[in-house]
Protein backbone atom coordinates (compact mmCIF):
# COMPACT_ATOMS: atom_id res chain seq x y z
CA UNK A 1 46.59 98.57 263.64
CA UNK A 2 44.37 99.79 266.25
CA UNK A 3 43.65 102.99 264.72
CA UNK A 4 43.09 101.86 261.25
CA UNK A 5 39.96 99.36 262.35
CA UNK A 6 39.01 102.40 264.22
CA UNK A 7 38.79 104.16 261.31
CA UNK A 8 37.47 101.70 259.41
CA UNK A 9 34.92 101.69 261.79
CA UNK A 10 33.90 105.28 261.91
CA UNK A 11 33.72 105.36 257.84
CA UNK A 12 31.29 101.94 258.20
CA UNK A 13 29.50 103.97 260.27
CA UNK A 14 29.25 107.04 258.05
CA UNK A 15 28.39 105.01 255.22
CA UNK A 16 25.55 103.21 257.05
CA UNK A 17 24.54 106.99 258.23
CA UNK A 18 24.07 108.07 255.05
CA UNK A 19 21.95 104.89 253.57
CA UNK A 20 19.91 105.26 256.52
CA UNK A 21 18.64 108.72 255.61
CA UNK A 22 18.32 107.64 252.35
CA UNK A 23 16.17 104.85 253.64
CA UNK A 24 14.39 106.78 255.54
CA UNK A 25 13.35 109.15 253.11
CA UNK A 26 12.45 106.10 250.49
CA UNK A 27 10.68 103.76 252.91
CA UNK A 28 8.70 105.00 256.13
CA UNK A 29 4.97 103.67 256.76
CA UNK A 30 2.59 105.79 258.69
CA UNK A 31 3.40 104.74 262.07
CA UNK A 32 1.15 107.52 263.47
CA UNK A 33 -2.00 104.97 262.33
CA UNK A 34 -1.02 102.50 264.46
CA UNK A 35 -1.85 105.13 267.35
CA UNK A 36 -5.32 103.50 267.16
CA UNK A 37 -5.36 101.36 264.70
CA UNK A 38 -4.40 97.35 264.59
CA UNK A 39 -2.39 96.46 262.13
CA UNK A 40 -3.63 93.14 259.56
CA UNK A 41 -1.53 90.90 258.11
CA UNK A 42 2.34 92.08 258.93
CA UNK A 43 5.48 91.04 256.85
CA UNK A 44 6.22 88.30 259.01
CA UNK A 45 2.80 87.04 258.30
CA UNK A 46 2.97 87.41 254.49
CA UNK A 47 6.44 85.91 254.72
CA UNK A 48 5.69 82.78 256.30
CA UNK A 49 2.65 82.11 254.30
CA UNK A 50 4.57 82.61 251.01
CA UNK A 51 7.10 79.93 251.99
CA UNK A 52 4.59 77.33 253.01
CA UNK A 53 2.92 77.61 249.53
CA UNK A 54 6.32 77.69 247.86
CA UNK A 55 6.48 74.20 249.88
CA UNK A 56 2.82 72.75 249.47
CA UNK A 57 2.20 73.22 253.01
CA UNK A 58 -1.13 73.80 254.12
CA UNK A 59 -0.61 76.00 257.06
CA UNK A 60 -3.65 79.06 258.56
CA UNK A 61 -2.18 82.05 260.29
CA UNK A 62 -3.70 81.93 263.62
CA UNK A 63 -4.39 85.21 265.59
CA UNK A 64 -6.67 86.85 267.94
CA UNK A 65 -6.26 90.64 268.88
CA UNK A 66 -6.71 91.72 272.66
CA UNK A 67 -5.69 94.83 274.22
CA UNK A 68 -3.15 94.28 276.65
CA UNK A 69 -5.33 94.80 279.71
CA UNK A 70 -6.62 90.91 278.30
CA UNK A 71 -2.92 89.64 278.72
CA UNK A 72 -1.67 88.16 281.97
CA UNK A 73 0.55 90.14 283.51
CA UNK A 74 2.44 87.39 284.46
CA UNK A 75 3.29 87.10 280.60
CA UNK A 76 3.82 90.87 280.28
CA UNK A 77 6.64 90.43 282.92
CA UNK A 78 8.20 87.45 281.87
CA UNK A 79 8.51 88.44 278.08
CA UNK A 80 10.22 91.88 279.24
CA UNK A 81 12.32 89.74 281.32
CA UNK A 82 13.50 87.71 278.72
CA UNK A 83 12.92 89.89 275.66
CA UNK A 84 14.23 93.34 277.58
CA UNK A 85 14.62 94.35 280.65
CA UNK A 86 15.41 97.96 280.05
CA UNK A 87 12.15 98.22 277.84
CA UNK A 88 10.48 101.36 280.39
CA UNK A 89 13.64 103.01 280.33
CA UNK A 90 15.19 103.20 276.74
CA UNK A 91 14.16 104.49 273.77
CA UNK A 92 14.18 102.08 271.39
CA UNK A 93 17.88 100.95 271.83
CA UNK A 94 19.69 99.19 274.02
CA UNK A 95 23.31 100.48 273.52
CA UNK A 96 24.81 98.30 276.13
CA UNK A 97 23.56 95.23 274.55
CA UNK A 98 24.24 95.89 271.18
CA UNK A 99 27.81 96.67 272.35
CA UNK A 100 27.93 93.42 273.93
CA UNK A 101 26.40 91.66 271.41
CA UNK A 102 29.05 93.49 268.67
CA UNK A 103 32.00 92.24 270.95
CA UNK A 104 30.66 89.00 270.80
CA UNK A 105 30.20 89.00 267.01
CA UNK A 106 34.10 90.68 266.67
CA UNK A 107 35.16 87.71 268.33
CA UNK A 108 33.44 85.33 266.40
CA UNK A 109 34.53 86.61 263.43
CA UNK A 110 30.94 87.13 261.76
CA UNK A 111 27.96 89.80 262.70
CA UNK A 112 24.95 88.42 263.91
CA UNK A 113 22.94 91.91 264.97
CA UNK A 114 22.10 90.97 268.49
CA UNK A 115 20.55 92.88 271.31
CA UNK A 116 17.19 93.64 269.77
CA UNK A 117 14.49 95.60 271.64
CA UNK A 118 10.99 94.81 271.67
CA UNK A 119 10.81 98.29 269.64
CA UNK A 120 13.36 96.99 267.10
CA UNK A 121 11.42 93.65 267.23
CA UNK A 122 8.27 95.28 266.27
CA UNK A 123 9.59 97.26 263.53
CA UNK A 124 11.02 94.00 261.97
CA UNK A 125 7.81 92.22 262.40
CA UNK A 126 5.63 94.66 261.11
CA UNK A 127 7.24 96.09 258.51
CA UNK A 128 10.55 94.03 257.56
CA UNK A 129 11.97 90.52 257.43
CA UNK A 130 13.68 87.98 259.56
CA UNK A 131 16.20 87.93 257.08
CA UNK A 132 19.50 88.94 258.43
CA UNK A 133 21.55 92.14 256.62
CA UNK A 134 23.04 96.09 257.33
CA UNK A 135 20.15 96.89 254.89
CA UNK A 136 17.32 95.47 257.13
CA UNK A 137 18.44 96.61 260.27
CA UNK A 138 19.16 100.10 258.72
CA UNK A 139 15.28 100.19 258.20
CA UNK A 140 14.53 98.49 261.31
CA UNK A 141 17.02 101.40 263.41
CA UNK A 142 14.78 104.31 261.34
CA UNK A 143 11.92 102.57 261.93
CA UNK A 144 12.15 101.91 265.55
CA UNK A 145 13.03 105.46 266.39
CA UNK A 146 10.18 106.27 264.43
CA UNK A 147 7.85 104.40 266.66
CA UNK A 148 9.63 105.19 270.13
CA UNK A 149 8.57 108.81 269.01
CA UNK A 150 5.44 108.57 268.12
CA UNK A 151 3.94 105.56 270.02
CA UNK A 152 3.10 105.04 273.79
CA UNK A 153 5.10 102.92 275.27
CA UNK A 154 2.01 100.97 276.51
CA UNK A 155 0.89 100.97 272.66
CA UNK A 156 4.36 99.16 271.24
CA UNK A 157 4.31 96.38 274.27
CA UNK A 158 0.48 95.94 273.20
CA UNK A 159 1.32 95.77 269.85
CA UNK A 160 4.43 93.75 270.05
CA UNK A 161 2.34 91.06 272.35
CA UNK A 162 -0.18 90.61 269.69
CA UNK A 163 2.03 90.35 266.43
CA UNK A 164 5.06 88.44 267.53
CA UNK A 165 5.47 84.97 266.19
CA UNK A 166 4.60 82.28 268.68
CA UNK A 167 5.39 78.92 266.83
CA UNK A 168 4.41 77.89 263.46
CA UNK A 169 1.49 79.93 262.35
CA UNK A 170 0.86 81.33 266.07
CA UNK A 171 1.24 85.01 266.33
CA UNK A 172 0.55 86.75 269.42
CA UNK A 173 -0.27 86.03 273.16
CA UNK A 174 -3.84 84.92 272.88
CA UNK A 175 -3.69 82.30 269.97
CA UNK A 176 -0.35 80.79 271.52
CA UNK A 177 -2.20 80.91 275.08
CA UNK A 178 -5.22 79.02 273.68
CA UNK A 179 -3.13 76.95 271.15
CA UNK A 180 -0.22 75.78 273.93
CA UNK A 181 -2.15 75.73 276.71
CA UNK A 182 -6.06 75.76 276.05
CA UNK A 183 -6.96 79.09 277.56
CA UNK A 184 -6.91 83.19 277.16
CA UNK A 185 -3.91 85.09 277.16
CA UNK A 186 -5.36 86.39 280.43
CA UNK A 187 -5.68 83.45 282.70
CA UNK A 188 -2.16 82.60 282.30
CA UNK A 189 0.05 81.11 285.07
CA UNK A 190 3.05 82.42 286.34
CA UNK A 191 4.45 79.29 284.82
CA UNK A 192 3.00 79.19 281.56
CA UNK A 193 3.71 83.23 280.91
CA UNK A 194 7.76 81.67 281.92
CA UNK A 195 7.48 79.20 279.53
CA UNK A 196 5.97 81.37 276.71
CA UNK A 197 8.38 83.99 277.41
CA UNK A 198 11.40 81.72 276.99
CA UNK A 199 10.72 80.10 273.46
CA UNK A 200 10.23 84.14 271.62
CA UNK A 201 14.03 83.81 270.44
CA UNK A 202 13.47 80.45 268.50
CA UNK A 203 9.41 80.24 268.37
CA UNK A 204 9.53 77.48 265.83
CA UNK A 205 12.42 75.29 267.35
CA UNK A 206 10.97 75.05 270.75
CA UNK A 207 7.46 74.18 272.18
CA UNK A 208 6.52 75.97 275.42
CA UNK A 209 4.63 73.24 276.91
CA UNK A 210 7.02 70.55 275.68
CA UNK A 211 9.70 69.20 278.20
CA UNK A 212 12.80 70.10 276.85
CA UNK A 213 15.04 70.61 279.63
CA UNK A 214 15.79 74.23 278.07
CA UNK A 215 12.48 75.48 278.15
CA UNK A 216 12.17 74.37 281.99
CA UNK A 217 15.96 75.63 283.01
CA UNK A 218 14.89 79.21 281.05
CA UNK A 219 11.50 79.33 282.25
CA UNK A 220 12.73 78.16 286.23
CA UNK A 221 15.40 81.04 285.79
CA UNK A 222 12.35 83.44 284.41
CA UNK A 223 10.45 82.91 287.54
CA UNK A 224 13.06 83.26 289.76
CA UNK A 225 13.67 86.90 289.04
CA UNK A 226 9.92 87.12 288.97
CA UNK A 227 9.82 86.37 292.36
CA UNK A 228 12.50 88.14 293.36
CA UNK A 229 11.15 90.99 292.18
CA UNK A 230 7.82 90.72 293.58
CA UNK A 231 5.85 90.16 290.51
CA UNK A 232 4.54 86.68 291.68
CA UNK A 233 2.74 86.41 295.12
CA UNK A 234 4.29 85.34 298.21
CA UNK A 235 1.90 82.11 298.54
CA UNK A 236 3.54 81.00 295.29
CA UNK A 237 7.14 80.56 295.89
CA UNK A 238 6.25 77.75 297.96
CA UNK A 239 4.52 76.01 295.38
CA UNK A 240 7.28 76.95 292.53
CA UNK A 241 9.95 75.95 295.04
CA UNK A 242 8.67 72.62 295.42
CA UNK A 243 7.93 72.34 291.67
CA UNK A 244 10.88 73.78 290.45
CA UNK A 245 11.27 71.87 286.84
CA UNK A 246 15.41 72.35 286.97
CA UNK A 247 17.90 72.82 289.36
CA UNK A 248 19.25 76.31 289.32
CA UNK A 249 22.66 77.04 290.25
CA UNK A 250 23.80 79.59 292.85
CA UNK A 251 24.25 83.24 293.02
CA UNK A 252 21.40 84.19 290.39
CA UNK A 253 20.74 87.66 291.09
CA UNK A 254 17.61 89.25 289.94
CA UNK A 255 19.04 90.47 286.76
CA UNK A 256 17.42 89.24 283.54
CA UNK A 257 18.88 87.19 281.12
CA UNK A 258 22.05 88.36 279.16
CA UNK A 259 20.90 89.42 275.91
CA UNK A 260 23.53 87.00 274.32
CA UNK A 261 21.30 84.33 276.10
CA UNK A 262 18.19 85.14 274.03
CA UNK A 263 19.16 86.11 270.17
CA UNK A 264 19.69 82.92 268.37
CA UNK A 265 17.54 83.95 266.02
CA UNK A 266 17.77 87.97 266.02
């Protein structure tokens, strides 16, 4: 039995090899543009605005483009943290997670494509949909390979910080700074960038300045490893110690968050 969903496996794979080429061959944007240039409107963008008219909603994409020197890096940390951890040193996949999250899905008896990179995130905001199939995330693995070899990594995490979706209508770092929490992308907090960080899973569930107690357990676990990694100053872990919004439990180590933690919506 073993050996036949082995196999079964190995021909799945073949199968998706062989769409992927052909997808690659039949749909590829010039990535190389986005070198310099910033992209307009992106799928997700186009997507969301075609289901509020389908509903009657009245509803303005908000976004403002800064380069990434304008974004707290505070925020820069904390959405690595959450979003991936192993962003410097892959490229473009995370094979560890996606094994994990595969197990997970094998278990549960249905295949929900976890373990997304920011890469693979990008690609799907950009260029695809948040709709969930082989077919998309064919695309999305050609695509982000695509990117990973001709982008900076600098360029991706700049671009990925000004595209992603941020809550309804907000889409990247400075419109959800100014819209959550009156201000630019680059004055954030420590806090704030924790809190921002935690909701990119489920941006339209979950309000980063609301006080649901899982935005303040993520976002007290987010600056935990932040401090324990240096990234916050000394003369704050006083202050976040005695503000601490939740009460962690023991043992965290400075490891980021599982990515089974952070793809309810992947």
């Amino acid at each position: 039995m073993g050996k036949g969903i082995l196999l079964k496996t190995w021909l799945a794979l073949l199968l998706l090899a062989g769409a992927g080429a052909l997808a690659y061959l039949a749909f590829m944007p010039d990535i190389s543009s986005l070198r310099k240039k910033n992209p307009g409107r992106t799928a997700f963008m186009e997507i969301r605005e075609r289901e509020w008219r389908e509903k009657g909603r009245k509803v303005q994409v908000r976004q403002a483009w800064v380069p990434l020197s304008r974004i707290s890096p505070y925020l820069v940390k904390a959405v690595l943290i959450a979003e991936d951890d192993k962003f410097w040193a892959h490229e473009g996949f995370d094979y560890e997670s996606i094994r994990e999250a595969l197990e997970k899905d094998l278990k549960a008896g249905k295949l929900k494509f976890g373990g997304s990179t920011i890469t693979q995130q990008l690609a799907r905001n950009l260029y695809l949909s948040p709709r969930k199939s082989f077919w998309r995330k064919i695309l999305e693995a050609f695509l982000t390979w695509r990117m990973e070899k001709t982008l900076s990594k600098r360029r991706i995490l700049e671009l990925y910080l000004n595209v992603v979706e941020w809550g309804e209508g907000i889409f990247g770092a400075e419109a959800a700074s100014r819209f959550y929490f009156e201000k630019p992308a680059s004055e954030l907090t420590p806090r704030e960038a924790a809190r921002l960080a935690v909701v990119l899973p489920s941006p339209r569930r979950w309000n980063p300045a609301g006080n649901q107690p899982y935005i303040a357990r993520r976002a007290d676990l987010i600056l935990d490893i932040m401090l324990r990694r240096g990234v916050i100053p000394p003369d704050f872990e006083m202050a976040f110690e005695s503000t601490r919004e939740t009460s962690l439990p023991g043992g965290i180590s400075a490891e980021a968050p599982r990515p089974r933690d952070r793809r309810p919506e992947d």
